[in-house]
C-alpha atoms as a PDB file:
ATOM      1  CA  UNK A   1       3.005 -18.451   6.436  1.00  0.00           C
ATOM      2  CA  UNK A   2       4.159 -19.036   2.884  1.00  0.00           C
ATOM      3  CA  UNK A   3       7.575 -17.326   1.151  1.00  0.00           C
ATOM      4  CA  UNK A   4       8.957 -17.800  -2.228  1.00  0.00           C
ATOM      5  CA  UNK A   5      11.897 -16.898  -4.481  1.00  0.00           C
ATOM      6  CA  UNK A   6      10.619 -14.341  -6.705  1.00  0.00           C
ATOM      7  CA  UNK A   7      13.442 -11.957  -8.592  1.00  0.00           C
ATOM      8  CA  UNK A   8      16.109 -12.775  -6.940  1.00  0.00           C
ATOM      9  CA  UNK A   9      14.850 -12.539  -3.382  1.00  0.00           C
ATOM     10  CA  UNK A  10      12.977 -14.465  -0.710  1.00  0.00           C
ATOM     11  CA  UNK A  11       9.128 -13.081  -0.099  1.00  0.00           C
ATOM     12  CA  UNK A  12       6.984 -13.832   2.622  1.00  0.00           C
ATOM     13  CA  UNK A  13       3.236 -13.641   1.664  1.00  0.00           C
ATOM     14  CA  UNK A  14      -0.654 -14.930   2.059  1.00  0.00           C
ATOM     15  CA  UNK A  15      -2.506 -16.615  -0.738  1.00  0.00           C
ATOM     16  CA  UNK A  16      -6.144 -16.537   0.608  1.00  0.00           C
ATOM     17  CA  UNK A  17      -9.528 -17.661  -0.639  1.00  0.00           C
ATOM     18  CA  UNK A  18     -10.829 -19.460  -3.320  1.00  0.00           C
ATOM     19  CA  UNK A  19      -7.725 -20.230  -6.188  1.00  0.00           C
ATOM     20  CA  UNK A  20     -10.934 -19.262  -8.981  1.00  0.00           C
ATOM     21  CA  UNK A  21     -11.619 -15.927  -7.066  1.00  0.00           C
ATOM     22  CA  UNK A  22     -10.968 -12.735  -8.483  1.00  0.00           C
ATOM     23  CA  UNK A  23      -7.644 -12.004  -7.481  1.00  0.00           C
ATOM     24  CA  UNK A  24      -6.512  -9.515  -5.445  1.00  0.00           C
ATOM     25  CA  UNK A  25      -3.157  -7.808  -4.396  1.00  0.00           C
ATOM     26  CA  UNK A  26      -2.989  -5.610  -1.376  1.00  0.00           C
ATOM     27  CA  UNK A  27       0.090  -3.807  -1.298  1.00  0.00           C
ATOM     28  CA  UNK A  28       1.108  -2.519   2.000  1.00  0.00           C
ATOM     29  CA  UNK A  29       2.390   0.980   3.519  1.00  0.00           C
ATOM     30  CA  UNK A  30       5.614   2.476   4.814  1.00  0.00           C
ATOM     31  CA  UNK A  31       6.434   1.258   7.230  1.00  0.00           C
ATOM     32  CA  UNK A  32       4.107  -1.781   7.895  1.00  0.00           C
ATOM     33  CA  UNK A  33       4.136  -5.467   6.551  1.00  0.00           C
ATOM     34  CA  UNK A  34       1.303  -7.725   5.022  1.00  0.00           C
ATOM     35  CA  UNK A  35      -0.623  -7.949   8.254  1.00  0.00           C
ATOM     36  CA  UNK A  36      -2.062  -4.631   8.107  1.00  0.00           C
ATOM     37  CA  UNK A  37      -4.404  -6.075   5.321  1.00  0.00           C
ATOM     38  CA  UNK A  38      -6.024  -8.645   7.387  1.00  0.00           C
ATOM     39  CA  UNK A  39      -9.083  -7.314   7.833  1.00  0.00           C
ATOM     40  CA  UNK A  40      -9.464  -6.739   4.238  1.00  0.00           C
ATOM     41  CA  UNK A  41      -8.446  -9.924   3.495  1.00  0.00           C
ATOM     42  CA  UNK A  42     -11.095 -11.508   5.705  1.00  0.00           C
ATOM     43  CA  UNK A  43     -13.815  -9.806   4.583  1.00  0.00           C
ATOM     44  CA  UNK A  44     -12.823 -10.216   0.535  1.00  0.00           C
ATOM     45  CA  UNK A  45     -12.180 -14.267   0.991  1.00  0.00           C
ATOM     46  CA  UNK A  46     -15.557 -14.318   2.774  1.00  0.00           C
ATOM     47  CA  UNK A  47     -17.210 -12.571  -0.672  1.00  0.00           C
ATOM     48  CA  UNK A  48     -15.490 -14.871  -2.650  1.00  0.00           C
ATOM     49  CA  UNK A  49     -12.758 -13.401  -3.614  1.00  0.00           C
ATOM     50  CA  UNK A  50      -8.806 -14.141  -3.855  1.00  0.00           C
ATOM     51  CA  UNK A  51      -6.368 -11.971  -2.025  1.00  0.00           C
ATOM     52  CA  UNK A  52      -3.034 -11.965  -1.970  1.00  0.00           C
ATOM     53  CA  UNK A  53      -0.773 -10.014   0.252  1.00  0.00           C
ATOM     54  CA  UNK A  54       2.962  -9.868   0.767  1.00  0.00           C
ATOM     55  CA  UNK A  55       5.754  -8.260   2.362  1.00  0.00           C
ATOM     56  CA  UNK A  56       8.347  -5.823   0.527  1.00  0.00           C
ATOM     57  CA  UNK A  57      11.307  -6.169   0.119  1.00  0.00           C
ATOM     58  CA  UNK A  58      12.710  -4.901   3.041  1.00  0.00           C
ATOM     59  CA  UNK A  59       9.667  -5.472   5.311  1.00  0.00           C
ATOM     60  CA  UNK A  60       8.279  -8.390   7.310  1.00  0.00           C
ATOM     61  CA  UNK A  61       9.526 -11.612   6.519  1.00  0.00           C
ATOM     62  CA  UNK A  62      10.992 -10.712   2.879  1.00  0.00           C
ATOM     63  CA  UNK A  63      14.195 -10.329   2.306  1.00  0.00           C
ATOM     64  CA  UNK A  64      15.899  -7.323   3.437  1.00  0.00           C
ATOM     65  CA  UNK A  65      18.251  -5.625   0.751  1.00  0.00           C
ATOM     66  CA  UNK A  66      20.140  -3.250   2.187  1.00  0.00           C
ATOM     67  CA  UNK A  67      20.869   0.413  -0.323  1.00  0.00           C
ATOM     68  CA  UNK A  68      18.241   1.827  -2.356  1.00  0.00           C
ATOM     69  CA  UNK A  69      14.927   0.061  -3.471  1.00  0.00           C
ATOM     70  CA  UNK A  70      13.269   1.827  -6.296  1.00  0.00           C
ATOM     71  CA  UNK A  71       9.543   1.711  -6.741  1.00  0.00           C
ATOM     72  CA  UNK A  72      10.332   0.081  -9.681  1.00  0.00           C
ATOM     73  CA  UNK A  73      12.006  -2.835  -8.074  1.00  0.00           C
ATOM     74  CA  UNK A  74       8.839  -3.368  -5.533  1.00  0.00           C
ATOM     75  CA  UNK A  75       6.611  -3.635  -8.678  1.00  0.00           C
ATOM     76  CA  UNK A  76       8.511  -6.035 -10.196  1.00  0.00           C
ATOM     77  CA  UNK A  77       8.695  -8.094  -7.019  1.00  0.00           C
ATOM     78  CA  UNK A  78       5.091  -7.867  -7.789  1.00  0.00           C
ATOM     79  CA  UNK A  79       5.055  -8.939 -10.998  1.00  0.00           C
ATOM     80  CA  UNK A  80       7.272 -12.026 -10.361  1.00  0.00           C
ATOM     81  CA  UNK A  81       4.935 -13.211  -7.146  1.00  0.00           C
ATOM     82  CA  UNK A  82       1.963 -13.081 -10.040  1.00  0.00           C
ATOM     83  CA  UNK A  83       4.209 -14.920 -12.145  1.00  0.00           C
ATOM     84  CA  UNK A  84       4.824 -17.280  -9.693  1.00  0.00           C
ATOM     85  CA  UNK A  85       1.459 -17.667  -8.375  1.00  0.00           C
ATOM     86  CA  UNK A  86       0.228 -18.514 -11.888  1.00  0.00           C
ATOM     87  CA  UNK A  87      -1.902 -14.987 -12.137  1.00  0.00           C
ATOM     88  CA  UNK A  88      -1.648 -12.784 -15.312  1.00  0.00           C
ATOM     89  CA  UNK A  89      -4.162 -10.119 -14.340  1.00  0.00           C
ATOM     90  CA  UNK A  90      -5.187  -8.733 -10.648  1.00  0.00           C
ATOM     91  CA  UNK A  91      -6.940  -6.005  -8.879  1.00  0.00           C
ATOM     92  CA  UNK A  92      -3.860  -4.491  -7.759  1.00  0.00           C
ATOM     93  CA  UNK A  93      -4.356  -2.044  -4.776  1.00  0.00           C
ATOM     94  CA  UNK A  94      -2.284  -0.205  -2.266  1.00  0.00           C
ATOM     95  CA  UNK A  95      -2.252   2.409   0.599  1.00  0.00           C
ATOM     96  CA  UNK A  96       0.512   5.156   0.740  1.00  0.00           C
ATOM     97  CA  UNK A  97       3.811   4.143  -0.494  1.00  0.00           C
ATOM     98  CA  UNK A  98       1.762   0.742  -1.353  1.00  0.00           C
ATOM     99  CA  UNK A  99      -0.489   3.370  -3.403  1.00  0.00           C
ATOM    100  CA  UNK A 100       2.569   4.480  -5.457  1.00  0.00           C
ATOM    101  CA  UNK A 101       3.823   1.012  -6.075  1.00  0.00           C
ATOM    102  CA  UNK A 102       0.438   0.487  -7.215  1.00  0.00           C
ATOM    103  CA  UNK A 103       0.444   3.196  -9.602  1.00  0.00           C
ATOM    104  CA  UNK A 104       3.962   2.155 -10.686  1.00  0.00           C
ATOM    105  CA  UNK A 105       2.662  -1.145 -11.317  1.00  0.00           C
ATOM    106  CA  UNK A 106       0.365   0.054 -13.613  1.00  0.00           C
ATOM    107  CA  UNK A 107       2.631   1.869 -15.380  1.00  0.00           C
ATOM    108  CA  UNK A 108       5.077  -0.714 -16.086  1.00  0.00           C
ATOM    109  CA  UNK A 109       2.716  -3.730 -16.079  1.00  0.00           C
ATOM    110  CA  UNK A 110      -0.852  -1.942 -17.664  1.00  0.00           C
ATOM    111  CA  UNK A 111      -2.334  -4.979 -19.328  1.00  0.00           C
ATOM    112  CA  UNK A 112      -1.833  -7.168 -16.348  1.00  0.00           C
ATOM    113  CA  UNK A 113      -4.106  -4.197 -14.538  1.00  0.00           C
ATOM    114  CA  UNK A 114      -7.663  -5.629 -14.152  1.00  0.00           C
ATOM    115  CA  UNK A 115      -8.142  -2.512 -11.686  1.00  0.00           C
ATOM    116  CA  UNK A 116      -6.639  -0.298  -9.223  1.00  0.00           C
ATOM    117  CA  UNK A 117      -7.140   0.487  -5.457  1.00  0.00           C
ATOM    118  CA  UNK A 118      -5.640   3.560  -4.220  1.00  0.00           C
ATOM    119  CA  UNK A 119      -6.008   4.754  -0.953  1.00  0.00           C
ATOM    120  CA  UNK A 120      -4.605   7.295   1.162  1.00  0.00           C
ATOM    121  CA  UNK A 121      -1.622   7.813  -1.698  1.00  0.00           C
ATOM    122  CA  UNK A 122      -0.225  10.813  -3.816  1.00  0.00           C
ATOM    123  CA  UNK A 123       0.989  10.216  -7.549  1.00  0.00           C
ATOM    124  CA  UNK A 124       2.576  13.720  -7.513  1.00  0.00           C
ATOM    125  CA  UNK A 125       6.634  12.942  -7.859  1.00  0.00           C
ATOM    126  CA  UNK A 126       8.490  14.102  -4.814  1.00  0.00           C
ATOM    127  CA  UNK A 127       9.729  17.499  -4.273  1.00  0.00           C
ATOM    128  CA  UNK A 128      12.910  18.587  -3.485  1.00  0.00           C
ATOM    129  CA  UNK A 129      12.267  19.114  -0.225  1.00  0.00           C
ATOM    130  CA  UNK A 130      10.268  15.803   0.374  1.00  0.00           C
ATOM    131  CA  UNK A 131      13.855  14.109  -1.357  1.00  0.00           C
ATOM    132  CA  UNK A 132      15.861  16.176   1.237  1.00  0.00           C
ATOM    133  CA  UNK A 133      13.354  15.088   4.277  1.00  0.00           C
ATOM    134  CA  UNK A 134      13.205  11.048   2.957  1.00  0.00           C
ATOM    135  CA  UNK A 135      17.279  10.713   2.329  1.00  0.00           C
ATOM    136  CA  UNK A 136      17.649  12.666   5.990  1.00  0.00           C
ATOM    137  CA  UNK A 137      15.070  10.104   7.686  1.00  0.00           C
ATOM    138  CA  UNK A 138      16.688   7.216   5.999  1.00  0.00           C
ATOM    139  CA  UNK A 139      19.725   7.822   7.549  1.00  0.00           C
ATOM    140  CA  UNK A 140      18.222   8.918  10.951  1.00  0.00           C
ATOM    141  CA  UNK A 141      16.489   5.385  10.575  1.00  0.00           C
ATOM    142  CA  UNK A 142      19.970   3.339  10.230  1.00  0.00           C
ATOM    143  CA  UNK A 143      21.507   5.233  13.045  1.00  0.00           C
ATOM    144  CA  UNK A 144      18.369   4.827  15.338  1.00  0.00           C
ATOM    145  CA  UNK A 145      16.155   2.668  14.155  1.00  0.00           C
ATOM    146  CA  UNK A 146      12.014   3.165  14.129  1.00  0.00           C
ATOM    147  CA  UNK A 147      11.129   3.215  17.772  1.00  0.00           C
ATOM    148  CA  UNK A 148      11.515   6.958  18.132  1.00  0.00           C
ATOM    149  CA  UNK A 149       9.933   7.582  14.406  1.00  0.00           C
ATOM    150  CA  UNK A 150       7.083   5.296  15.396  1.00  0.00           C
ATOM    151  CA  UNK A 151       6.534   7.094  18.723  1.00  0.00           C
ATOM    152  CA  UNK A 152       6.439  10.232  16.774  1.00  0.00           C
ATOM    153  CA  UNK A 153       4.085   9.645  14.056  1.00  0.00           C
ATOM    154  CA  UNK A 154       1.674   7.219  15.296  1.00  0.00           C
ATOM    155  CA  UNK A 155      -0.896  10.211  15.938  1.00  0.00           C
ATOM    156  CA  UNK A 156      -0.853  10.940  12.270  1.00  0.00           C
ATOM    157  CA  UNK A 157      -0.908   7.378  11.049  1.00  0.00           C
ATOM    158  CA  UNK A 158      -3.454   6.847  13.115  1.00  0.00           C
ATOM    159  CA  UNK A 159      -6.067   9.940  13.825  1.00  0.00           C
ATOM    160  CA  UNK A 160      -5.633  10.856  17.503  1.00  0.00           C
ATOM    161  CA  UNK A 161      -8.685   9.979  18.845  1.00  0.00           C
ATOM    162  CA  UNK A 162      -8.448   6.469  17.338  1.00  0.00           C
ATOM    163  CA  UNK A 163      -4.962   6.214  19.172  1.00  0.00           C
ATOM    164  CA  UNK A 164      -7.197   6.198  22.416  1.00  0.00           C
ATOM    165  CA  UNK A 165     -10.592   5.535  20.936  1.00  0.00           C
ATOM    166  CA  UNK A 166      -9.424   2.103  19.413  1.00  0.00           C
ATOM    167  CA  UNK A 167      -6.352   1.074  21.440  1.00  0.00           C
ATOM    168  CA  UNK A 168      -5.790  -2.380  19.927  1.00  0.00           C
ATOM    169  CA  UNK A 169      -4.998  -0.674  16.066  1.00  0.00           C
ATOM    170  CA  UNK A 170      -2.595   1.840  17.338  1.00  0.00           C
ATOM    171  CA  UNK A 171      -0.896  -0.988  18.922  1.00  0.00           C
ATOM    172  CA  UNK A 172      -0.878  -2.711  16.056  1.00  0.00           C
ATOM    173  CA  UNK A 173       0.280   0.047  13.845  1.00  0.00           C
ATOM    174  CA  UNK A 174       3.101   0.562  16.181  1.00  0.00           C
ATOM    175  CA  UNK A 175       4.074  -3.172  16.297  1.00  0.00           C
ATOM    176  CA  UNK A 176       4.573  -3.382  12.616  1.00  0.00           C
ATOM    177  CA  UNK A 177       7.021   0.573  12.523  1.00  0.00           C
ATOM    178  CA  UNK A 178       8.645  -1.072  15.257  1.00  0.00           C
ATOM    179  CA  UNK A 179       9.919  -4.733  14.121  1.00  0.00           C
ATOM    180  CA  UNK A 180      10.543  -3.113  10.667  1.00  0.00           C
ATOM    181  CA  UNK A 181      14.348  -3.623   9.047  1.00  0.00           C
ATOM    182  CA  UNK A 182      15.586  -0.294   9.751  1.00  0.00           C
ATOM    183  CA  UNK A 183      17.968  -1.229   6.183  1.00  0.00           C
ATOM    184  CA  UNK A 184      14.708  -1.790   4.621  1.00  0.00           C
ATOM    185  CA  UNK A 185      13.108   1.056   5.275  1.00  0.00           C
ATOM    186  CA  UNK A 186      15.757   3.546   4.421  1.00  0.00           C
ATOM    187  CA  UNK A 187      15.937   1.594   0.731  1.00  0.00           C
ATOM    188  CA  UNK A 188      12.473   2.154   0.450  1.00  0.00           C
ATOM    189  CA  UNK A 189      12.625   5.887   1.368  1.00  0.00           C
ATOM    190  CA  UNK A 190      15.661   6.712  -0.600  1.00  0.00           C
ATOM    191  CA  UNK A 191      13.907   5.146  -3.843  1.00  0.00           C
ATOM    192  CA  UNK A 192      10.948   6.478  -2.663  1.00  0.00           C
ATOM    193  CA  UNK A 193      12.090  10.287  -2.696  1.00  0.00           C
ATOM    194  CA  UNK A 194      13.330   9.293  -6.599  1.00  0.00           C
ATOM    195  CA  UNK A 195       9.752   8.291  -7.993  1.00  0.00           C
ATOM    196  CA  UNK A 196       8.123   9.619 -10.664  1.00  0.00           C
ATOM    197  CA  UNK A 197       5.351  11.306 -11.493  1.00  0.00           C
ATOM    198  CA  UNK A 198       2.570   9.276 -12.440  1.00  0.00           C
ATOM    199  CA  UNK A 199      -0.465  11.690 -13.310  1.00  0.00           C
ATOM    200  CA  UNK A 200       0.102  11.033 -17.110  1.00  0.00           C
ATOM    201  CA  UNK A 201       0.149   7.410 -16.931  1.00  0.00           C
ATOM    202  CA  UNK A 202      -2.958   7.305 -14.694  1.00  0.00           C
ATOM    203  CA  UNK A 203      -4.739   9.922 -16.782  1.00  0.00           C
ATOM    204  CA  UNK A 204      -4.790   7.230 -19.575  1.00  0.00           C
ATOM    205  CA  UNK A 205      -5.673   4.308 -17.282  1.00  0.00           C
ATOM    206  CA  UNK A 206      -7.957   1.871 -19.406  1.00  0.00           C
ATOM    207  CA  UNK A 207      -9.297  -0.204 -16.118  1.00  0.00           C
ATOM    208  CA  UNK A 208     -12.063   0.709 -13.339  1.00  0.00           C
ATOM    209  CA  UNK A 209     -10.047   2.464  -9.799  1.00  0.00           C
ATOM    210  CA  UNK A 210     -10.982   3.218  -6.740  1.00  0.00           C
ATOM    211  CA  UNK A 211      -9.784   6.016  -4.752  1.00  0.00           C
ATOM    212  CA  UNK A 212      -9.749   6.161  -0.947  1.00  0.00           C
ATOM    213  CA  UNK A 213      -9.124   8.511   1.882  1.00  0.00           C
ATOM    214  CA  UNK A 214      -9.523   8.786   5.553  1.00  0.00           C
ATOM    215  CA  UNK A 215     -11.454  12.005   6.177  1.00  0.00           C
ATOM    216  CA  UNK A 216      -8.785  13.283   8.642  1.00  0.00           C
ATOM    217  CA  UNK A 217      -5.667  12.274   6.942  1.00  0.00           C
ATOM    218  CA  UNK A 218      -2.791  15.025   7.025  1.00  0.00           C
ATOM    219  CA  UNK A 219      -0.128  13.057   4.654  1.00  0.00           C
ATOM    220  CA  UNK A 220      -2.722  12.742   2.093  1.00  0.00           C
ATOM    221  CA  UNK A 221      -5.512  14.972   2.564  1.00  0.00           C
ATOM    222  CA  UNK A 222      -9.022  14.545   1.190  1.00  0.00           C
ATOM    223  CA  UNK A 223      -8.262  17.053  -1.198  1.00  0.00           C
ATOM    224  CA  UNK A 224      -5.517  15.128  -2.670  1.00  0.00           C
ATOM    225  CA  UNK A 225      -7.424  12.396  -3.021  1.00  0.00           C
ATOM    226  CA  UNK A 226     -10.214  14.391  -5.291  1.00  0.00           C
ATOM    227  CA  UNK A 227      -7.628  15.515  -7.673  1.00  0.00           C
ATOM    228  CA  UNK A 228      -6.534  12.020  -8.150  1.00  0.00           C
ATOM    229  CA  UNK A 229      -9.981  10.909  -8.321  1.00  0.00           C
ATOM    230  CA  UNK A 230     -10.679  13.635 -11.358  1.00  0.00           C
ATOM    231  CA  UNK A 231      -7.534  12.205 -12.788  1.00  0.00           C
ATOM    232  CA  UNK A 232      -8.895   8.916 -13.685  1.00  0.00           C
ATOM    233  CA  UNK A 233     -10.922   8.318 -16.639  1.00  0.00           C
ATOM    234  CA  UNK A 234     -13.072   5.731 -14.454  1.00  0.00           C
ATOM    235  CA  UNK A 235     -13.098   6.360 -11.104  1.00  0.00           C
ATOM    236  CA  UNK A 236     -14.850   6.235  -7.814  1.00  0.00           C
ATOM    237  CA  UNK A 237     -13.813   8.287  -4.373  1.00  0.00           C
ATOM    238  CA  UNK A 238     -14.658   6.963  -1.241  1.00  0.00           C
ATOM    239  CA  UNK A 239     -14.532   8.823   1.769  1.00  0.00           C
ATOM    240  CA  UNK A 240     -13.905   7.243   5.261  1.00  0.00           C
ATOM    241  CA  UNK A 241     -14.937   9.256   8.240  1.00  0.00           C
ATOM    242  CA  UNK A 242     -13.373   8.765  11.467  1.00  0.00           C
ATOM    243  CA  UNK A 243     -10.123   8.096  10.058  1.00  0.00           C
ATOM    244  CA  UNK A 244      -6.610   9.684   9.013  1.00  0.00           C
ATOM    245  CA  UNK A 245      -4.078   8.058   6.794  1.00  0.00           C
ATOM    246  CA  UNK A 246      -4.798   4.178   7.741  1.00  0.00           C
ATOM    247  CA  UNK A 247      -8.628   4.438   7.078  1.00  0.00           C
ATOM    248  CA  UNK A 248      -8.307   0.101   6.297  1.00  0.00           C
ATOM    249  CA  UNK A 249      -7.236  -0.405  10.099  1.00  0.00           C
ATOM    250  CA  UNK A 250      -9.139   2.561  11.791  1.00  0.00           C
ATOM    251  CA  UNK A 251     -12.699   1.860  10.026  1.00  0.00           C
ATOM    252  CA  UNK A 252     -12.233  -1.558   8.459  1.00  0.00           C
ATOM    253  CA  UNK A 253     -16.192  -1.730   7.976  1.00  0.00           C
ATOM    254  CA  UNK A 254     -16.049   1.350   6.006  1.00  0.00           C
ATOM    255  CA  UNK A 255     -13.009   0.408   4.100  1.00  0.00           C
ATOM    256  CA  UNK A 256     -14.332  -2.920   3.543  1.00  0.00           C
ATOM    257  CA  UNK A 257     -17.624  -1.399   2.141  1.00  0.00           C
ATOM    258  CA  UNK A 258     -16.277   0.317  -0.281  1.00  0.00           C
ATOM    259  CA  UNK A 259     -13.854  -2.344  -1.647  1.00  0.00           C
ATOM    260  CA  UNK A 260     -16.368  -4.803  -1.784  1.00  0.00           C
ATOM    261  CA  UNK A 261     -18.965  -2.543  -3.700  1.00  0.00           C
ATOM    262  CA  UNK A 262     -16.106  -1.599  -6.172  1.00  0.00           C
ATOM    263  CA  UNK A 263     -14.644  -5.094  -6.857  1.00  0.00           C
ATOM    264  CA  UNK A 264     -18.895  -5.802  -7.846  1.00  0.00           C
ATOM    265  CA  UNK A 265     -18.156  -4.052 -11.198  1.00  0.00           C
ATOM    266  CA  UNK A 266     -14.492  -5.666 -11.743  1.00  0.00           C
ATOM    267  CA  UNK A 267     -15.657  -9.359 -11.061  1.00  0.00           C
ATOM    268  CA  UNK A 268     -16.845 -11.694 -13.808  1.00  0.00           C
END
């Protein structure tokens, strides 16, 4: 377990295969932490490649910062872990919330874009009654922290019949909500219910992306995922059957697959 000062905070992360691999960033989810990338990371160190993965702000072992935590801020994080780690250009890639910090990244940091991974994600801005619904959970989350939340949502993180059919990720998935900072996560959803919209920066996207979905995913449905996928001047849509909104955990095979056939055309 490595962690490092990197603007102004302390970040837990993973720094994993070969230092001249292509280099990677995962980004992970609300609310999760870096481990819900290890099967990606496992399977893109064994092709070679480098992958990096860290915790938020907020999340994990990072610091918490207790408030609100703009996208912006968690991109910049980003940007000062590459600087640190001695990287000027990644595949930068991220599911959900880790999906719009992605696309933030990119929007702020373009030429340090070698390509983008977006998965299960929406780069719509929020809507007044999503910023109602985040600001009300974040303060929900303070007062009671993420047990109940977890309890509720796991069957949409998580398609139902993977909550039975494959045991060992829902626990997983509810391990992670459930040691989460409840001061981290409501930063992260009040700047989260503040984000832009980021259809006009992606439109005009100069790199390669991938765009993933779980076939069964309600926060993001496939549908979603085509728009965004006709959005990008260079793009390829994966679909992952069997899965809802954490298609990297529930099919990692799949996932994998995909990834791996992508980052072929982004490699040197």
């Amino acid at each position: 377990m490595n962690s490092l000062q990197a603007n102004g905070i302390s970040i837990g992360y993973d720094d994993r295969g070969p230092v001249d691999g292509l280099p990677v960033v995962l980004v992970h989810g609300h609310p999760f932490n870096r481990s819900m990338w290890d099967p990606q990371a496992d399977a893109l160190t064994r092709a070679g490649h480098r992958v990096i993965t860290a915790d938020l702000r907020g999340y994990g072992t990072s610091e918490v910062v207790p408030g609100t935590a703009p996208l912006s801020v968690f991109a910049q994080d980003t940007a000062a872990l590459l600087d640190r780690l001695g990287l000027e250009r990644a595949v930068i890639g991220g599911l959900s919330m880790g999906g719009q910090i992605t696309m933030e990244f990119h929007r702020l940091f373009p030429e340090r874009v070698r390509a983008l991974i977006l998965a299960d994600t929406s780069p719509a801005a929020e809507t007044q009654e999503g910023k109602a619904f985040r600001k009300a959970l974040a303060d929900r989350l303070l007062a009671e922290g993420l047990d109940g939340y977890a309890d509720e949502v796991i069957d949409k993180m998580v398609a139902p019949y993977n909550v039975t059919g494959v045991p060992e990720v829902a626990r997983h998935v509810l391990a992670m909500m459930r040691a989460t900072s409840p001061q981290g996560a409501a930063a992260a959803l009040r700047g989260r219910a503040e984000r832009p919209d980021y259809r006009a920066s992606l439109a005009e996207a100069r790199v390669p992306a991938l765009v993933v979905v779980g076939a069964d995913d309600t926060y993001t449905p496939v549908a979603e995922a085509r728009a965004l996928h006709a959005l990008l001047p260079d793009a390829t849509l994966a679909i992952v059957e069997g899965a809802a909104h954490m298609p990297n955990l529930e099919r990692p095979a799949d996932f994998n697959a995909a990834v791996l056939q992508f980052l072929e055309r982004v490699a040197p």
